[in-house]
Protein backbone atom coordinates (compact mmCIF):
# COMPACT_ATOMS: atom_id res chain seq x y z
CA UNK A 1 -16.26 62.19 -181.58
CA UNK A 2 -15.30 65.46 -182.88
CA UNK A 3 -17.05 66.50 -186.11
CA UNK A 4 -14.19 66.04 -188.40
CA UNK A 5 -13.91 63.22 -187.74
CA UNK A 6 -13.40 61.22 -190.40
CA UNK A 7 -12.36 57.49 -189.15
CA UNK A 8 -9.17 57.52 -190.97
CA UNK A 9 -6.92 60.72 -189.04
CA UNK A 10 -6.05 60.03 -186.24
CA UNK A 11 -6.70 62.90 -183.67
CA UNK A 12 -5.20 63.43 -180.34
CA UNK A 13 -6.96 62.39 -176.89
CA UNK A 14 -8.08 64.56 -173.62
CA UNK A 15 -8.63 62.43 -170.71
CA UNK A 16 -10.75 65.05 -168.25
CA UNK A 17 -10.85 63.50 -164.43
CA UNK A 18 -12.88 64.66 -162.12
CA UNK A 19 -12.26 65.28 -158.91
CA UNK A 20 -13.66 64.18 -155.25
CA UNK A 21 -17.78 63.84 -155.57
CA UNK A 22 -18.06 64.06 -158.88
CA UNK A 23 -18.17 61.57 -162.26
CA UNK A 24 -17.07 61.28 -165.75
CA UNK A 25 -20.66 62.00 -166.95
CA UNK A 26 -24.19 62.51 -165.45
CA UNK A 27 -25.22 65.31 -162.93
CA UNK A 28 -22.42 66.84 -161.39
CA UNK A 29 -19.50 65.49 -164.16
CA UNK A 30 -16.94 66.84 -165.61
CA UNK A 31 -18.59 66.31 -168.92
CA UNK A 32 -21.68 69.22 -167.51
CA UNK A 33 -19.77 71.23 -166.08
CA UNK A 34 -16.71 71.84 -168.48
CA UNK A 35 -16.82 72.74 -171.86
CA UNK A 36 -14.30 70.29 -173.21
CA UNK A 37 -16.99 68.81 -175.31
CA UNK A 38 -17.52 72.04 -177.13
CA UNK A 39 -13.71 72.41 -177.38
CA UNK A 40 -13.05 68.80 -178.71
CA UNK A 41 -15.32 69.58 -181.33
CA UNK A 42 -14.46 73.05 -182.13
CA UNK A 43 -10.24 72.13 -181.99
CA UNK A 44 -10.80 68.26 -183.29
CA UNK A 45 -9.69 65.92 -180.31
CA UNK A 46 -11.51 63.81 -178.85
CA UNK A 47 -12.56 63.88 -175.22
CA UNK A 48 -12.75 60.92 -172.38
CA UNK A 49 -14.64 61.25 -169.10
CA UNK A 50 -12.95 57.90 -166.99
CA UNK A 51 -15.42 57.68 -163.93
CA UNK A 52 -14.32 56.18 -160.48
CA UNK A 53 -15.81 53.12 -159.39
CA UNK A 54 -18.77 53.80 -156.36
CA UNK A 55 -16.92 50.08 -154.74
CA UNK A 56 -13.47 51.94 -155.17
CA UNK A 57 -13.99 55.05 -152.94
CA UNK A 58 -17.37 56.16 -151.64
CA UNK A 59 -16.91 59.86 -152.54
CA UNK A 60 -16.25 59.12 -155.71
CA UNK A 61 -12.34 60.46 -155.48
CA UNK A 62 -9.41 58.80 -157.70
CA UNK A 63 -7.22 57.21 -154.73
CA UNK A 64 -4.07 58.89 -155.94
CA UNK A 65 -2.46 58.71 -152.34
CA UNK A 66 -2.46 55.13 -152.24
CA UNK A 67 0.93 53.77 -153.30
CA UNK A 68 -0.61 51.21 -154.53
CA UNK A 69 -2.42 53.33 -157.75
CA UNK A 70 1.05 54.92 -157.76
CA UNK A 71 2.81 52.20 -160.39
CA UNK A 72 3.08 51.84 -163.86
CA UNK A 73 1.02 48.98 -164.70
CA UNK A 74 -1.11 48.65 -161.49
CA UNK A 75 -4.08 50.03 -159.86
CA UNK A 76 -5.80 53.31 -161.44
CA UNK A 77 -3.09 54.21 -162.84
CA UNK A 78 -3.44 50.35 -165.00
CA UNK A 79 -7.41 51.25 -165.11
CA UNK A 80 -6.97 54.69 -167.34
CA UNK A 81 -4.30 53.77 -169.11
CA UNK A 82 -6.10 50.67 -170.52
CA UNK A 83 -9.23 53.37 -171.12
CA UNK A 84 -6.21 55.83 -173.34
CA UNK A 85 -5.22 52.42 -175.05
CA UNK A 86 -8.61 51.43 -175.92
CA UNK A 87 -9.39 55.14 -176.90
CA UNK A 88 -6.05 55.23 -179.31
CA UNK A 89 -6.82 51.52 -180.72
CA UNK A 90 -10.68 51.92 -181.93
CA UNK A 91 -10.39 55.65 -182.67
CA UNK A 92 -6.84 55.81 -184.47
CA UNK A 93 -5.99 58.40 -182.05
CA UNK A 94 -2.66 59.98 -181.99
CA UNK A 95 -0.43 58.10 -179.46
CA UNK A 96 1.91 61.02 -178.69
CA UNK A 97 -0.41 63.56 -178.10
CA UNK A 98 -2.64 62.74 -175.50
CA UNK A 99 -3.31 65.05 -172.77
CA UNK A 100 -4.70 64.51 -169.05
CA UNK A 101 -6.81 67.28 -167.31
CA UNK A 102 -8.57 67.16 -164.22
CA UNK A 103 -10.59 68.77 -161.04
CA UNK A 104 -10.31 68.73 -157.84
């Protein structure tokens, strides 16, 4: 959490994906080797590294092309946009600001 945070603002949300071989966090992430962290803190948002599950894809790579994780409500897309709900319930986030980045 950034800072300024102060429990009671709500601030808005960056969801950073990584791309194919990498993870949310650890070696290789896109939490070391992007400087949202230092940006969330310095600009006051709060940053959220979803990882891809190892039993999901063996590469580690979001499986975008399957139609399947292409619906509202289903597959990955379901999976991260439970992880931006849980983000916006227990930090007060802003609802109508979140941002997605990713790499890849």
């Amino acid at each position: 959490m950034p800072p300024q945070y102060d429990g009671r603002t709500g601030l808005p949300v960056v969801m950073a994906i990584h791309g194919c071989g990498m993870t949310g966090f650890g070696v290789n992430s896109m939490k070391s080797t992007t400087q949202f962290d230092v940006l969330a803190d310095g600009e006051g948002f709060i940053v959220v590294y979803p990882t891809q599950r190892p039993s999901e894809n063996l590469i580690n790579c979001w499986n975008s092309s399957d139609p399947r994780n292409q619906l509202r409500g289903a597959g990955e897309a379901a999976l991260l946009a439970g992880v931006a709900r849980s983000v916006q319930r227990q930090a007060r986030a802003h609802r109508h600001h979140d941002l997605r980045s990713g790499c890849g």
